[in-house]
Protein backbone atom coordinates (compact mmCIF):
# COMPACT_ATOMS: atom_id res chain seq x y z
CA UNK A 1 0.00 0.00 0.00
CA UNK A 2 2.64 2.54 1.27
CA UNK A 3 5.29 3.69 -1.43
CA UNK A 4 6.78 6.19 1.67
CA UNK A 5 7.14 9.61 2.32
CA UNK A 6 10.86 10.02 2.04
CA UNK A 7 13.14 11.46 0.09
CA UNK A 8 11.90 9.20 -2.54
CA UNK A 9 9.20 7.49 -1.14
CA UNK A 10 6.09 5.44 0.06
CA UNK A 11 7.38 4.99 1.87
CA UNK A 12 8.64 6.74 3.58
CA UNK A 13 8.82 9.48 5.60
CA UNK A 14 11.52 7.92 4.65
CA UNK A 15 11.43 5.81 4.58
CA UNK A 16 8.30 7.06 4.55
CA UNK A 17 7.86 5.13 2.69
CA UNK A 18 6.99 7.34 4.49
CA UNK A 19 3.13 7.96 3.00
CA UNK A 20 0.59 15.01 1.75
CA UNK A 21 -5.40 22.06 -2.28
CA UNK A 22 -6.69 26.95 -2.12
CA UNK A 23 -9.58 27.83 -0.03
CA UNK A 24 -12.07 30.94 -1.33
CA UNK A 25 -13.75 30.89 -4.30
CA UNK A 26 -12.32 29.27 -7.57
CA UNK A 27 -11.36 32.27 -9.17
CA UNK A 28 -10.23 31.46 -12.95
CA UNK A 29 -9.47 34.47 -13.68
CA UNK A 30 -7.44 34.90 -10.53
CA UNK A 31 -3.57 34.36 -12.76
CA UNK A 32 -0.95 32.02 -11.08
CA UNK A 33 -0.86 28.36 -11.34
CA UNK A 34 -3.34 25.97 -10.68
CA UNK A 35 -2.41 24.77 -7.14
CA UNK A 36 -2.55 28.33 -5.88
CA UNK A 37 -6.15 28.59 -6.72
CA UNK A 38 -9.08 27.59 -4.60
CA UNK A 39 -10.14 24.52 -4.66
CA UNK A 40 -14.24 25.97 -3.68
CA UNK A 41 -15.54 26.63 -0.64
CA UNK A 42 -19.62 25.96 -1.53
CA UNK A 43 -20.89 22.55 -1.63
CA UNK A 44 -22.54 21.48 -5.26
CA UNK A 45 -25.84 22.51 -5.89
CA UNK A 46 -28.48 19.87 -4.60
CA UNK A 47 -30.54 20.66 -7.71
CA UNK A 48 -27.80 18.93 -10.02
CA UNK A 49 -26.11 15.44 -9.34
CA UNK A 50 -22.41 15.60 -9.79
CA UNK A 51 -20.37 12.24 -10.33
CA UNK A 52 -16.59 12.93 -8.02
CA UNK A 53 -13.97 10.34 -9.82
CA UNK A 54 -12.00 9.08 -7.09
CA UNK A 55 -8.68 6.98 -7.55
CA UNK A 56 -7.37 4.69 -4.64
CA UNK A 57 -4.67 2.08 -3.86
CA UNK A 58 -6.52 0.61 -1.18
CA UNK A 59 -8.03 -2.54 -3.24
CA UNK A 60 -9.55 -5.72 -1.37
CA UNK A 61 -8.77 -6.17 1.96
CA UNK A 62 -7.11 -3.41 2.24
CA UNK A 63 -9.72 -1.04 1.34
CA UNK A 64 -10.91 -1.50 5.14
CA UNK A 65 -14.27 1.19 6.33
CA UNK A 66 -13.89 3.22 2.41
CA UNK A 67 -16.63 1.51 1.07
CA UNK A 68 -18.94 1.67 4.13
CA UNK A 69 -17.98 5.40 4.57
CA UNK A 70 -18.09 6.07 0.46
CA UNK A 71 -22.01 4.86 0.80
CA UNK A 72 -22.31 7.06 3.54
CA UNK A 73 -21.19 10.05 2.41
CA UNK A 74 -22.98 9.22 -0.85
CA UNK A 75 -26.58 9.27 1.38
CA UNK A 76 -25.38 12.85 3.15
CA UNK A 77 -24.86 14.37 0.17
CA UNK A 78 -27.60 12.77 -2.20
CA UNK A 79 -25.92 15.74 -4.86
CA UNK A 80 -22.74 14.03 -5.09
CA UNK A 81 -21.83 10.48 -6.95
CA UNK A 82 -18.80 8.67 -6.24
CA UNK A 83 -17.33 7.16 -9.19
CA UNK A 84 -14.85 5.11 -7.11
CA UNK A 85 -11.75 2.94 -8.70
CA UNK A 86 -9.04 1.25 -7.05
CA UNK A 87 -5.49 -0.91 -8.00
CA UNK A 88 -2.90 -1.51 -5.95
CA UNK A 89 0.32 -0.44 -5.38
CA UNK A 90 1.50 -3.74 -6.62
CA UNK A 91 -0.60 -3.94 -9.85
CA UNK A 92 0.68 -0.99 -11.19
CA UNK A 93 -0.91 2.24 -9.11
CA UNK A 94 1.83 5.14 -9.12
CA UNK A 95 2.26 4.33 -13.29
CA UNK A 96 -1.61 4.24 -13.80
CA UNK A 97 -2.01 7.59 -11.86
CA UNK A 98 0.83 9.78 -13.71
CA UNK A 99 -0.57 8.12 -17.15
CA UNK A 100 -3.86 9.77 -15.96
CA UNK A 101 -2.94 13.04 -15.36
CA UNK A 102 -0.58 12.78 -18.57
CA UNK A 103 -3.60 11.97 -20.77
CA UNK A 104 -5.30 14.71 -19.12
CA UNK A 105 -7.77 12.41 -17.33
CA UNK A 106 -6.59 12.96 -13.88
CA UNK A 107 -9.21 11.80 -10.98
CA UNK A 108 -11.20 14.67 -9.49
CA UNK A 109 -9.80 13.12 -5.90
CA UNK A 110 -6.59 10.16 -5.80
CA UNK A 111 -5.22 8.55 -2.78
CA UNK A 112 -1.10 8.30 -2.30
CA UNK A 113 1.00 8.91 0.23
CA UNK A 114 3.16 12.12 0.12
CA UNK A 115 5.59 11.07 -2.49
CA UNK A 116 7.56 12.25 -5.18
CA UNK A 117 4.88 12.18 -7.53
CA UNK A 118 3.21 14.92 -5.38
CA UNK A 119 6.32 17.23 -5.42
CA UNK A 120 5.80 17.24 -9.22
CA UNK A 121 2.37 17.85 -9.21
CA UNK A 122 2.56 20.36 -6.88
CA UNK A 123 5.36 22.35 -9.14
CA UNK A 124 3.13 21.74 -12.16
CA UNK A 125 -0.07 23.16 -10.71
CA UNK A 126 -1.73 19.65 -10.71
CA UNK A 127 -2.78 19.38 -7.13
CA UNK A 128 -4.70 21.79 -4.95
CA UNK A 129 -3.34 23.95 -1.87
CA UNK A 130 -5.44 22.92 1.56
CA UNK A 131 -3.64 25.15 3.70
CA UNK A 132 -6.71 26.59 4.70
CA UNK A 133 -9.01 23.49 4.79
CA UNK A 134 -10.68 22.96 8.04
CA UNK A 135 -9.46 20.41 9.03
CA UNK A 136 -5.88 21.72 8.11
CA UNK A 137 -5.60 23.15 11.77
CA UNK A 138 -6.27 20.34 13.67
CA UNK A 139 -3.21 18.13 12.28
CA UNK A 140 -0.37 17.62 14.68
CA UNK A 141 3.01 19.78 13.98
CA UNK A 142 4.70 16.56 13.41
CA UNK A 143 1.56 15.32 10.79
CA UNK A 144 2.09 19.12 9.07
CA UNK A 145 5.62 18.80 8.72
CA UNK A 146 5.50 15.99 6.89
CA UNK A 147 2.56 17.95 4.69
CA UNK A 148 4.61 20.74 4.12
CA UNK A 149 7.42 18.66 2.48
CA UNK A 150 5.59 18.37 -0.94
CA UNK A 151 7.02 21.43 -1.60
CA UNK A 152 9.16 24.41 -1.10
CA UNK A 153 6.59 27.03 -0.38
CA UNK A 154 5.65 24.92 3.00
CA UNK A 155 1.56 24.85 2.29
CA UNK A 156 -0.58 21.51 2.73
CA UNK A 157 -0.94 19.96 -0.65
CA UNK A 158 -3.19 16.85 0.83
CA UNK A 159 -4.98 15.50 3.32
CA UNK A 160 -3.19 12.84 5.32
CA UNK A 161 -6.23 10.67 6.76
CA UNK A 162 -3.62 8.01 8.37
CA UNK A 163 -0.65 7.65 9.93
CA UNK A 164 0.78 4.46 10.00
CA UNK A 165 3.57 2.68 11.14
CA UNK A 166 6.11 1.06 9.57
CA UNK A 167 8.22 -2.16 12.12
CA UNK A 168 8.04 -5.44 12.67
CA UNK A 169 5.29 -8.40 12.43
CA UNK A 170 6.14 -11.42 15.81
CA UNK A 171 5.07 -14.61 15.55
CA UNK A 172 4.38 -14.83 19.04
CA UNK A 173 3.15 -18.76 19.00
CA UNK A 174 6.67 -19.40 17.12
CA UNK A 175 8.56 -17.30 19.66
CA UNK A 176 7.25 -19.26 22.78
CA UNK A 177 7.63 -22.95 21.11
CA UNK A 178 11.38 -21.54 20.87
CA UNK A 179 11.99 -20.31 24.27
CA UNK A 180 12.29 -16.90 22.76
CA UNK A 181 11.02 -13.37 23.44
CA UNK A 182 10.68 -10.41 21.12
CA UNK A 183 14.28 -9.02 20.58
CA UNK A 184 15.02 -5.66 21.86
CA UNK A 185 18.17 -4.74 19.79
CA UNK A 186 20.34 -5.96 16.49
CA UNK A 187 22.50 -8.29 19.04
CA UNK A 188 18.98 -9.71 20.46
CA UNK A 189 17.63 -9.94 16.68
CA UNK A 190 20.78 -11.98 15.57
CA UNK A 191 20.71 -14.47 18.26
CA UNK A 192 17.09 -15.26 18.03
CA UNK A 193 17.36 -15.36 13.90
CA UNK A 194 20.32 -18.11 14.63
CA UNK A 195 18.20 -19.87 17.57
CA UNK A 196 15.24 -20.27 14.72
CA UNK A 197 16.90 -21.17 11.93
CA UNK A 198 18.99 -24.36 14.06
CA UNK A 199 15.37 -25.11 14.60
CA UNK A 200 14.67 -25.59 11.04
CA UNK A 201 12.17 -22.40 11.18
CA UNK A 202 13.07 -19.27 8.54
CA UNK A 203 13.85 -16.48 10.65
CA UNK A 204 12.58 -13.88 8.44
CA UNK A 205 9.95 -13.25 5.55
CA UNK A 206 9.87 -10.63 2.99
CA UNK A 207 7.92 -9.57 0.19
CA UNK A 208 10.32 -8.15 -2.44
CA UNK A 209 8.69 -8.67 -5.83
CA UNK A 210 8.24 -4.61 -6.07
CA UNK A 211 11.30 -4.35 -3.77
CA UNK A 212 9.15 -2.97 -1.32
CA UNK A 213 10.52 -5.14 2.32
CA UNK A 214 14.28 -4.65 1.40
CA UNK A 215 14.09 -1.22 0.92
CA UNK A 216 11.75 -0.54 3.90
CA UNK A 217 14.30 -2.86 6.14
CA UNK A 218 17.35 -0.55 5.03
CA UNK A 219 15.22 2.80 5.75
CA UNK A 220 14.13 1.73 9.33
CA UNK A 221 17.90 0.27 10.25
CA UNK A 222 19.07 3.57 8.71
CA UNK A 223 16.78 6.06 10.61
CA UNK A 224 17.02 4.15 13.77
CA UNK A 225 20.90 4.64 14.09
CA UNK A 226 21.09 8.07 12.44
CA UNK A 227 18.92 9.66 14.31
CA UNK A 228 20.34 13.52 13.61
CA UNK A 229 20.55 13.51 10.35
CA UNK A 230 18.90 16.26 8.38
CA UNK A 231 18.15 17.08 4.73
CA UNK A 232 20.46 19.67 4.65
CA UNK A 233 23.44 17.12 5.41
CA UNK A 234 22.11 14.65 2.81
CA UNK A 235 21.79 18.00 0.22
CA UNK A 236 24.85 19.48 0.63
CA UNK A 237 26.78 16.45 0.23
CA UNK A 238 28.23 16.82 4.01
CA UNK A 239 27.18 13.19 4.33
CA UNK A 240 27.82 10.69 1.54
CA UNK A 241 25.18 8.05 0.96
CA UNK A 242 27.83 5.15 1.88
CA UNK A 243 28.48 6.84 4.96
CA UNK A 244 24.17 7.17 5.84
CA UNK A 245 23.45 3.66 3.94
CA UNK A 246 26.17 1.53 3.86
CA UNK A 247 26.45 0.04 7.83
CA UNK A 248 22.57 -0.95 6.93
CA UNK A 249 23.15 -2.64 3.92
CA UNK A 250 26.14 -4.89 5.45
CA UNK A 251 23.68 -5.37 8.12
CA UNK A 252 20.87 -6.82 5.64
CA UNK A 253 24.09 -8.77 3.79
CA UNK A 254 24.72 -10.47 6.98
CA UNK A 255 21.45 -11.73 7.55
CA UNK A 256 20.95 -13.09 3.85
CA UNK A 257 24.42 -14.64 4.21
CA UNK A 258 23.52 -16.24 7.03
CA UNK A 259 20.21 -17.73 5.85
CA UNK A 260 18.00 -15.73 8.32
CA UNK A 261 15.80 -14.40 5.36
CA UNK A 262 13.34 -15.82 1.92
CA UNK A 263 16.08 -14.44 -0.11
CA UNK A 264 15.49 -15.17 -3.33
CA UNK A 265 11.86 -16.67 -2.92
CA UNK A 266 11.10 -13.07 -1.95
CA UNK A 267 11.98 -12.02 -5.20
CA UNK A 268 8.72 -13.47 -6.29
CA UNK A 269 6.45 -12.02 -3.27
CA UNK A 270 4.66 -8.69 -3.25
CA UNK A 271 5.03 -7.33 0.49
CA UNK A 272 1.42 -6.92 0.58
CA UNK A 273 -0.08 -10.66 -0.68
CA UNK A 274 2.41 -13.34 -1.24
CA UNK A 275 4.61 -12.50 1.73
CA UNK A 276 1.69 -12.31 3.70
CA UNK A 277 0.46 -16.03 2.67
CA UNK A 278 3.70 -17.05 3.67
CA UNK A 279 4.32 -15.54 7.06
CA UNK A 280 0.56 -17.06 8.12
CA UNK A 281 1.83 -20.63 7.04
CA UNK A 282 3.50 -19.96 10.75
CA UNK A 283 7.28 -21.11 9.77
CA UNK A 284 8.66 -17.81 9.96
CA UNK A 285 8.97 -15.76 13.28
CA UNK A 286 9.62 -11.67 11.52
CA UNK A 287 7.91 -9.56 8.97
CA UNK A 288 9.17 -6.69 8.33
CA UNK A 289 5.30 -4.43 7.67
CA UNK A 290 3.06 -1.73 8.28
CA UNK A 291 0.36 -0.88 10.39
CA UNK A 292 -2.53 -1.68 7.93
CA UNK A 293 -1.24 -4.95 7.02
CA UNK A 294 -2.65 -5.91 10.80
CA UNK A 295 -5.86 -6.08 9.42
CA UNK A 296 -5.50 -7.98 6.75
CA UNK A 297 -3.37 -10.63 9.15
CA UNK A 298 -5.90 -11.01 11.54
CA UNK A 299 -8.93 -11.07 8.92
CA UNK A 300 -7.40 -14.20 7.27
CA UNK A 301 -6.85 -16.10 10.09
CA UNK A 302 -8.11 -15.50 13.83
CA UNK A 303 -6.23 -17.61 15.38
CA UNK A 304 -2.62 -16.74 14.31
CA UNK A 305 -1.02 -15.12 17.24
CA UNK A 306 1.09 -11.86 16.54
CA UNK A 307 2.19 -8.48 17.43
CA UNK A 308 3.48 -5.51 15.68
CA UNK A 309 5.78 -2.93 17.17
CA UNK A 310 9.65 -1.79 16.54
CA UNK A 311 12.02 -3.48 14.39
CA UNK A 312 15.01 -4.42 16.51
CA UNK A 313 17.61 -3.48 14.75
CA UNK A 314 18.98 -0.88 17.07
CA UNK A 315 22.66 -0.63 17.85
CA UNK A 316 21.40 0.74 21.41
CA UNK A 317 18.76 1.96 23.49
CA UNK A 318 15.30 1.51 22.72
CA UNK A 319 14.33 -0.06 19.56
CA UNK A 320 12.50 2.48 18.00
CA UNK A 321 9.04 3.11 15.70
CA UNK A 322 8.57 5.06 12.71
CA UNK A 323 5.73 6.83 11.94
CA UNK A 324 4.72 8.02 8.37
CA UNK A 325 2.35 9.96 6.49
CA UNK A 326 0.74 6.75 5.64
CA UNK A 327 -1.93 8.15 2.74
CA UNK A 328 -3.69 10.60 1.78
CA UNK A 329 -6.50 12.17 -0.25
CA UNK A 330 -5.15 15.38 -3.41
CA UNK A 331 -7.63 17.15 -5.16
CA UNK A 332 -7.16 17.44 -8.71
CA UNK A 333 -6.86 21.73 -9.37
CA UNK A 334 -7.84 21.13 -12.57
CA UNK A 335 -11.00 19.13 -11.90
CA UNK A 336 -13.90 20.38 -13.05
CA UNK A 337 -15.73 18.97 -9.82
CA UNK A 338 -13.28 21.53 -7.44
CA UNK A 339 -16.77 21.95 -4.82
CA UNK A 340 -17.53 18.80 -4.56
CA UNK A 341 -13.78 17.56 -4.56
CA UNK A 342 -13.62 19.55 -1.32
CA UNK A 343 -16.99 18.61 0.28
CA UNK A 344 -15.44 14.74 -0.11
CA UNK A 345 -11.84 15.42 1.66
CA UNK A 346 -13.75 17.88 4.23
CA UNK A 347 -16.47 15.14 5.16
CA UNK A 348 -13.74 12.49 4.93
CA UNK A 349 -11.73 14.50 7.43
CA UNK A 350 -14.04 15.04 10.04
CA UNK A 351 -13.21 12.39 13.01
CA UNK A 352 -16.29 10.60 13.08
CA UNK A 353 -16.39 9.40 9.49
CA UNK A 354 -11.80 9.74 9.66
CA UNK A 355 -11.82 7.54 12.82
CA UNK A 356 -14.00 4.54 11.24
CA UNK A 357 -11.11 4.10 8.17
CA UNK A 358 -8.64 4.51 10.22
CA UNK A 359 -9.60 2.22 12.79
CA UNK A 360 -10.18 -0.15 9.83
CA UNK A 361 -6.48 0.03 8.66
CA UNK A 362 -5.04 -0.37 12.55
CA UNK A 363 -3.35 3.03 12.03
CA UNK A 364 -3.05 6.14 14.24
CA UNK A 365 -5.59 9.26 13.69
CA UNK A 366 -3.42 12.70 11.70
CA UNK A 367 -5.71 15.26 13.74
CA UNK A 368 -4.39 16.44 17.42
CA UNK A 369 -7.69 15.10 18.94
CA UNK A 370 -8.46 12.08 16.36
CA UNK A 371 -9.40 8.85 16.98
CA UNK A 372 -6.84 6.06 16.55
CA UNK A 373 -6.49 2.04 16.86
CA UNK A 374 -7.43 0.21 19.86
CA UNK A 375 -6.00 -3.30 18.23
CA UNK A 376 -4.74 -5.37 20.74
CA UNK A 377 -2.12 -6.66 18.16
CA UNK A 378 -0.33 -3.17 18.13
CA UNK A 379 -0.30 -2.53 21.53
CA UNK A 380 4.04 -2.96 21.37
CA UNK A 381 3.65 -0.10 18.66
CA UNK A 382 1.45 2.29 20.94
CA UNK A 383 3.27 1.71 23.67
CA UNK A 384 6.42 2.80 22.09
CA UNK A 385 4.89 5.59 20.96
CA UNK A 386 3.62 6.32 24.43
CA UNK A 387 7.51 6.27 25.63
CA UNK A 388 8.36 8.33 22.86
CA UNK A 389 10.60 5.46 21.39
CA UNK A 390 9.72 7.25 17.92
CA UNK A 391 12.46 7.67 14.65
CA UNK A 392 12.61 11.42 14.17
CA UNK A 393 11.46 12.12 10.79
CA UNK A 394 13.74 12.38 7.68
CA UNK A 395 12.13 15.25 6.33
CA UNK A 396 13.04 16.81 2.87
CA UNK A 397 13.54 20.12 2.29
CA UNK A 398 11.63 19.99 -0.75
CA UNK A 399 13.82 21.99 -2.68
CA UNK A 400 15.18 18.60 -4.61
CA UNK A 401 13.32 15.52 -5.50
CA UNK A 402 15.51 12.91 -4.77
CA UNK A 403 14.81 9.51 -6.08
CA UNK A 404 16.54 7.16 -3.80
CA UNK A 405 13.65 4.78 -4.17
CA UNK A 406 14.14 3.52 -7.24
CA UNK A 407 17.80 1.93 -6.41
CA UNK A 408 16.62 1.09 -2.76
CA UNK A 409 14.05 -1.27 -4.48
CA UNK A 410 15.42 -2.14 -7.40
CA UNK A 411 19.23 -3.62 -5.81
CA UNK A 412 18.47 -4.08 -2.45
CA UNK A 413 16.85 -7.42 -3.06
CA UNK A 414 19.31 -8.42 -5.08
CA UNK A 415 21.25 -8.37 -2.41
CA UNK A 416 19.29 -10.32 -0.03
CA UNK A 417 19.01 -13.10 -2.81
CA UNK A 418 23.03 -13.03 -3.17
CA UNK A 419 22.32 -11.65 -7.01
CA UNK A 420 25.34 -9.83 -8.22
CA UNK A 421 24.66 -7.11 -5.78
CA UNK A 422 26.88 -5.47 -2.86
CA UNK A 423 26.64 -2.87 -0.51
CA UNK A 424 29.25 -0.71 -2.07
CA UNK A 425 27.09 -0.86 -5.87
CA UNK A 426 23.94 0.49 -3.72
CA UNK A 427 25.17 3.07 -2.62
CA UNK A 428 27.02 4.64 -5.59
CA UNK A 429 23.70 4.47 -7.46
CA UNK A 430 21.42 6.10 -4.58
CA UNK A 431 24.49 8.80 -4.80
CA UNK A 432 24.24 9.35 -8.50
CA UNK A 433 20.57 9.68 -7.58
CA UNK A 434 21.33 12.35 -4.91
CA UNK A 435 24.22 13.95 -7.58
CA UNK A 436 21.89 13.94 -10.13
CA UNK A 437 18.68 15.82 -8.20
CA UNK A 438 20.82 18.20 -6.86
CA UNK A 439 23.06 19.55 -9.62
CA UNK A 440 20.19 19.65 -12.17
């Protein structure tokens, strides 16, 4: 589901991963570029039916409560038609949406996370500014950080309506039959990864068919042992990508030259399916994952006894979580629907109708006094959160749009799989990326 909200994510803030339009009237005649103008203010007449296009990459089980609340919203505002299609992130979402908007047949309303697809659209004057939404002053200063990263200017180009987590699925029933106990730190991770796999049981299952685990797995090992660095440092060039990446990627080259992961049976799993299938057959003890995935773990079998909280794969101290701008809903500034665009993402936002998705995706509520999960399987999660055992955000300066995605997830699992890859060849590509954004 979640590319990231990252420097390239959606991940992420990094990392996420990772996942984020101009009140008044829409004044065409106003000058400037799309995304400055409003995106309406009035709610459609009642007297005409409109039909709202909306694109999403929440398909099957992971659409959760959206269908519910899309036939709710539908009956409080009998004016307004929801022409609703979603595809996943896996089949092809992120190329289906810029092929829209190329063709000129963007959605009125699309669901992503705040990625760099949104940094473009915000420079092109694709996407509406919701600075003054609302519901734009109720998010939390961490939640509007991350919103302001889209672009330079620092105004909310989206409406985050989840923020989820991004750690690590336990196999608590595999744990116990073990004599083991969740792992607390990268020494603690190791041993218990060697304990299992004596036992015949593969430590660890990802889903790398999209590239999606390894490159998630780097980001949160990254983050959690670099905890000052800052987009500035990663800009100027003060700090060199083999320098922020590389101790990560040995670590991940240990653990697939040991035999701890799937490694090259991953290359044939999507994250958010096939990896899932696997990890419920109950052979495998870690998963790297996000918050929403709970759902769909619990949904497909009841009795399959887990948890979800920080990935240990801290150095020291506390093993840490990471939140990220899970998803969000843009409004199209071109869309002809701009009123009833807004009356969607404004109803959408409100915490009665915001509180029953996200409760549905086990994630945590964007607004200061939202409602968030009360899932019993990501009580580790909370609790960290609780302690403030939380990754500080890697937050871009928007000023350069960084791909360091597309090498993350493209060499990373080649590396798990033993494929011709090292940690030394990452690197030097997510450099060039970082060279190449940068000196444009």
């Amino acid at each position: 589901m979640v590319k990231r909200s990252f420097l390239g994510a959606t991940v992420l803030v990094l990392a996420s991963s990772i996942f984020l339009s101009a009140c008044g009237s829409n004044n065409e005649g106003s000058g400037g570029n799309a995304s400055e103008k409003a995106a309406g203010t009035n709610a459609p007449s009642a007297n005409k039916q409109v039909t709202l296009t909306v694109f999403s990459h929440k398909a099957g089980s992971e659409a959760g409560a959206l269908p519910d609340l899309i036939k709710k919203f539908e009956t409080e505002n009998p004016d307004i038609k929801i022409d609703y299609e979603a595809t996943s992130t896996g089949s092809g979402y992120h190329d289906a949406l810029k092929a829209k908007f190329a063709g000129g047949e963007g959605p009125d309303v699309y669901m992503n996370g705040n990625s760099e697809i949104e940094k473009v659209f915000a420079k092109s004057g694709d996407i509406a500014n919701m600075s003054d939404r609302p519901w734009a002053s109720e998010l939390g200063d961490a939640v509007k950080a991350l919103a302001q990263s889209t672009s330079e200017d620092k105004k909310v180009y989206g409406a985050p309506i989840e923020l989820s987590g991004l750690g690590m699925f336990f196999n608590t029933d595999v744990l116990e039959k073990n004599g083991l106990q969740i792992p607390k730190n990268w020494e603690e991770f190791l041993a218990a990864c060697e304990k299992l796999k004596q036992a015949g049981v593969t430590p660890i299952v990802m889903g790398n068919k999209t590239g999606w685990s390894a490159a998630v797995f780097a980001d949160l090992t990254v983050f959690q042992n670099n905890t000052d660095t800052t987009a500035a440092q990663v800009e100027s060039g003060e700090l060199t990508m083999d320098a922020w990446y590389g101790p990560a990627l040995k670590k991940i080259q240990q653990l697939s030259q040991s035999g701890y992961i799937n490694g090259e049976q991953s290359l044939g799993m999507e994250f958010s399916d096939a990896a899932i299938s696997e990890y419920l057959k109950g052979n495998s003890a870690f998963m790297i994952g996000g918050t929403w995935m709970i759902s769909q773990l619990s949904q497909a079998n009841k009795d399959f006894k887990f948890v979800f909280g920080a990935a240990p794969v801290n150095d020291s101290g506390n093993a840490k979580v990471n939140i990220i701008y899970g998803t969000g809903w843009w409004v199209n500034a071109k869309s002809k629907q701009l009123d009833a665009a807004n009356t969607f993402v404004d109803w959408f936002m409100k915490d009665e109708n915001l509180s029953q998705y996200v409760k549905s995706q086990s994630a945590f509520s964007p607004l200061v006094n939202g409602t968030s999960t009360d899932d019993q399987h990501a009580a580790p999660f909370a609790a960290a959160l609780k302690n403030g055992d939380v990754i500080q955000p890697y937050i871009p300066s928007g000023k350069y749009n960084i791909d360091f995605w597309t090498p993350e997830t493209k060499m990373i699992p080649l590396l798990i799989a033993n494929k011709n890859a090292n940690p030394e060849d990452i690197t030097k590509e997510m450099q060039v990326a970082r060279d190449k954004a940068v000196n444009k």
